[in-house]
C-alpha atoms as a PDB file:
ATOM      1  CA  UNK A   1      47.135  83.734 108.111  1.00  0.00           C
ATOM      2  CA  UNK A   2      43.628  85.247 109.484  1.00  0.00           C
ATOM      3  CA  UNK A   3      45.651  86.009 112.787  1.00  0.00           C
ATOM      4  CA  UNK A   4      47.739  88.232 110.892  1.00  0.00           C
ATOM      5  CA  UNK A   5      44.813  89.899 109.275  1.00  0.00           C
ATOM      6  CA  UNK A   6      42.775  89.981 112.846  1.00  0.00           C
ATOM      7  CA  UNK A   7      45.802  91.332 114.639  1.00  0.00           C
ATOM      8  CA  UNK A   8      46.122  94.082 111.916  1.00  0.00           C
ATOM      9  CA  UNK A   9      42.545  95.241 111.871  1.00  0.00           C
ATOM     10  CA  UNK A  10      42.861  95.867 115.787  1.00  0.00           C
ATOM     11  CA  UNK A  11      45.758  97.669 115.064  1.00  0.00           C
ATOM     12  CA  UNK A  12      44.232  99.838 112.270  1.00  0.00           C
ATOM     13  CA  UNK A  13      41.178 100.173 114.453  1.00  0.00           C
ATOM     14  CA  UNK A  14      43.239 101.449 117.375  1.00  0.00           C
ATOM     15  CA  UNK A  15      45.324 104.183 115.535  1.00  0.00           C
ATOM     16  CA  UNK A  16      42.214 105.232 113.469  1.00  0.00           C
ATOM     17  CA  UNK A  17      40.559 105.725 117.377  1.00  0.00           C
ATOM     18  CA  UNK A  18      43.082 107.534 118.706  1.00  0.00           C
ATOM     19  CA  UNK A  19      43.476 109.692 115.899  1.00  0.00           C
ATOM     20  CA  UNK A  20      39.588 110.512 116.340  1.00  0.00           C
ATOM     21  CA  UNK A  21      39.399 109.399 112.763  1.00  0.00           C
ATOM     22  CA  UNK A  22      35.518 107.442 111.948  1.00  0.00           C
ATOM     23  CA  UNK A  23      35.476 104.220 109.383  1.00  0.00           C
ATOM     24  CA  UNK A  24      34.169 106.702 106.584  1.00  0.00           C
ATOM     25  CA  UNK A  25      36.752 108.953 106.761  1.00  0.00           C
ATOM     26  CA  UNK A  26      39.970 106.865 106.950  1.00  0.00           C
ATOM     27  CA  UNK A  27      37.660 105.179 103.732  1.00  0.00           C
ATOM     28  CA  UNK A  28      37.876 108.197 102.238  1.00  0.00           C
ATOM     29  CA  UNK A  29      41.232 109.082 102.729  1.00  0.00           C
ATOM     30  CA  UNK A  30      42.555 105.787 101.426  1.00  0.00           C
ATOM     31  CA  UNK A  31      39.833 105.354  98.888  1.00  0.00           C
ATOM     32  CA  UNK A  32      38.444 102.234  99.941  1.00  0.00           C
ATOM     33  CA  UNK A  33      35.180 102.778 101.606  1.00  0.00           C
ATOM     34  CA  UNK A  34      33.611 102.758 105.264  1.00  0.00           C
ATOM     35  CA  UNK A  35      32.480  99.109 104.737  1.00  0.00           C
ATOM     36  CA  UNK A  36      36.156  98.153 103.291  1.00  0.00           C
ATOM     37  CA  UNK A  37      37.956  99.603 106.550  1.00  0.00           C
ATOM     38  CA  UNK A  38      34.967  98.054 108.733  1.00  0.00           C
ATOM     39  CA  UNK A  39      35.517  94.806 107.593  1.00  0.00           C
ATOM     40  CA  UNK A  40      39.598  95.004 107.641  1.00  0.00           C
ATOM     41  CA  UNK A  41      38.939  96.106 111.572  1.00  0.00           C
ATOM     42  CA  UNK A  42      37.231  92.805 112.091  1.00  0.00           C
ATOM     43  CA  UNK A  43      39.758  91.075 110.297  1.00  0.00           C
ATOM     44  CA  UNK A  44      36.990  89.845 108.014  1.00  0.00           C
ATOM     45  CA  UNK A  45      39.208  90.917 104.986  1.00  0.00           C
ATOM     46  CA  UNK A  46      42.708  90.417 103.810  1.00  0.00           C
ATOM     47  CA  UNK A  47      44.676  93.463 102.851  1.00  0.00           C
ATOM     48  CA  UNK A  48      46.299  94.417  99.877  1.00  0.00           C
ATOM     49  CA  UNK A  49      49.871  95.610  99.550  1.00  0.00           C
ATOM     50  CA  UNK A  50      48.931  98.396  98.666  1.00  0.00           C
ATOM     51  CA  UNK A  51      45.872  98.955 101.080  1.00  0.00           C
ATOM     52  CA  UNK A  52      48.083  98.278 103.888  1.00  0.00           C
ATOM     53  CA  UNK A  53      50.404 100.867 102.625  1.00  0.00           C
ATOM     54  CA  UNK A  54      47.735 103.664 102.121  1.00  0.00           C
ATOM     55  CA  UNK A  55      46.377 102.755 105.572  1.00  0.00           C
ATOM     56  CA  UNK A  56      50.384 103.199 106.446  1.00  0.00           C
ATOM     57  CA  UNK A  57      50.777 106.355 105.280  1.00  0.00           C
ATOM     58  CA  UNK A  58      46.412 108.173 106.234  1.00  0.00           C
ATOM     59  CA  UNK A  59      48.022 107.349 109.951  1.00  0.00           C
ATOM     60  CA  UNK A  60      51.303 108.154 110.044  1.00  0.00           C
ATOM     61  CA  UNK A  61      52.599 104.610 111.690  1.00  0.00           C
ATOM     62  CA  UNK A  62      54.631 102.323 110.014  1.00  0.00           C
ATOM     63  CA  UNK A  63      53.461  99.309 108.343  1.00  0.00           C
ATOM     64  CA  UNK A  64      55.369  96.977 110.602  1.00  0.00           C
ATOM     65  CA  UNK A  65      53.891  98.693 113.653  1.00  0.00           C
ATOM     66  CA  UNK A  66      50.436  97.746 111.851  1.00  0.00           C
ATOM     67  CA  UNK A  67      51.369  94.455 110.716  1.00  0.00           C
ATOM     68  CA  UNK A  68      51.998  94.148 114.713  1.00  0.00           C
ATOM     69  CA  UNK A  69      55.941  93.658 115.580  1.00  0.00           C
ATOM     70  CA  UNK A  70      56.304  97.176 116.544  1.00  0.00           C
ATOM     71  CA  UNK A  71      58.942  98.098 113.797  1.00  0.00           C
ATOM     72  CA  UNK A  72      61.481  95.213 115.160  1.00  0.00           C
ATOM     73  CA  UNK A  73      64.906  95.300 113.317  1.00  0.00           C
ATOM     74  CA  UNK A  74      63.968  91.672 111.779  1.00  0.00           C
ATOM     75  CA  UNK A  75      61.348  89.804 110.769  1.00  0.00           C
ATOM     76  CA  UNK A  76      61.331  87.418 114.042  1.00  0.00           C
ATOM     77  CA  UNK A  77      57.818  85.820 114.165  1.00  0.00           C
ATOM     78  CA  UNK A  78      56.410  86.859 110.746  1.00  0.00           C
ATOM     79  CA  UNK A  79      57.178  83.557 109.869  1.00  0.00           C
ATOM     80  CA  UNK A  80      54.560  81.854 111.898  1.00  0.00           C
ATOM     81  CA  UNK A  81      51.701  84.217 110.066  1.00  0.00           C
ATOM     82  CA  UNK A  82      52.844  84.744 106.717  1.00  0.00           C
ATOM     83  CA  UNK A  83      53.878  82.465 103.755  1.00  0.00           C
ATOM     84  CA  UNK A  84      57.270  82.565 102.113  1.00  0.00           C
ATOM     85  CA  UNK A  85      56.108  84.886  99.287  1.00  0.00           C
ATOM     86  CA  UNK A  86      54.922  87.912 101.788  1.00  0.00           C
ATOM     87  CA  UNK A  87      58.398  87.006 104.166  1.00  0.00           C
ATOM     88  CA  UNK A  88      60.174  87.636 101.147  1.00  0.00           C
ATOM     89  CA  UNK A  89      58.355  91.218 100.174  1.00  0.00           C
ATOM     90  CA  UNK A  90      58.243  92.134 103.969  1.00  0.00           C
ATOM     91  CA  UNK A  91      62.353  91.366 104.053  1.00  0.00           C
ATOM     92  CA  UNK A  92      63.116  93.356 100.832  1.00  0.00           C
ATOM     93  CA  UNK A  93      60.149  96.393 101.830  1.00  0.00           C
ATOM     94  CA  UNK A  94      62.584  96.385 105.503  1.00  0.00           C
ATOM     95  CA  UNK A  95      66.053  96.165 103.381  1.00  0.00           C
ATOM     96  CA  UNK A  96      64.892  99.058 101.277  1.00  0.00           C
ATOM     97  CA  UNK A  97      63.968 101.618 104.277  1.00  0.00           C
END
């Protein structure tokens, strides 16, 4: 599991950068705090649902692009990180879009 959360900081991290967005104001736009998104960067911190989806949604990528499989059609290889609860809410959140 802390690979998923280590590949998703760098992937926050790296769309925050390129948007020229700092830690404090991504915090601020997802109301969680510079030292929130600093520590989800270093993958020191496991996301919420519904941080991941704010986070989603501040910059404009989609959550699967973030959770790092690039918005594949399935859910190939999420089953190596994640445990059967999350596959299942990652399988309905991709049956519902």
């Amino acid at each position: 599991m802390e690979e998923l959360y280590v590949r998703f900081g760098a992937n926050v991290r790296q769309q925050r950068r390129a948007q020229k967005l700092s830690q404090e104001r991504l915090g601020e736009l997802t109301d969680m705090g510079r030292p929130t998104v600093a520590a989800i960067e270093a993958g020191r911190q496991a996301v919420t649902l519904h941080q991941a989806v704010a986070l989603s949604n501040v910059l404009a990528v989609g959550l699967m692009e973030l959770i790092g499989v690039g918005g594949a059609p399935s859910v190939d290889g999420l089953e190596q990180v994640l445990d059967d609860h999350d596959l299942r809410i990652v399988q309905q959140l991709r049956g519902a879009s």
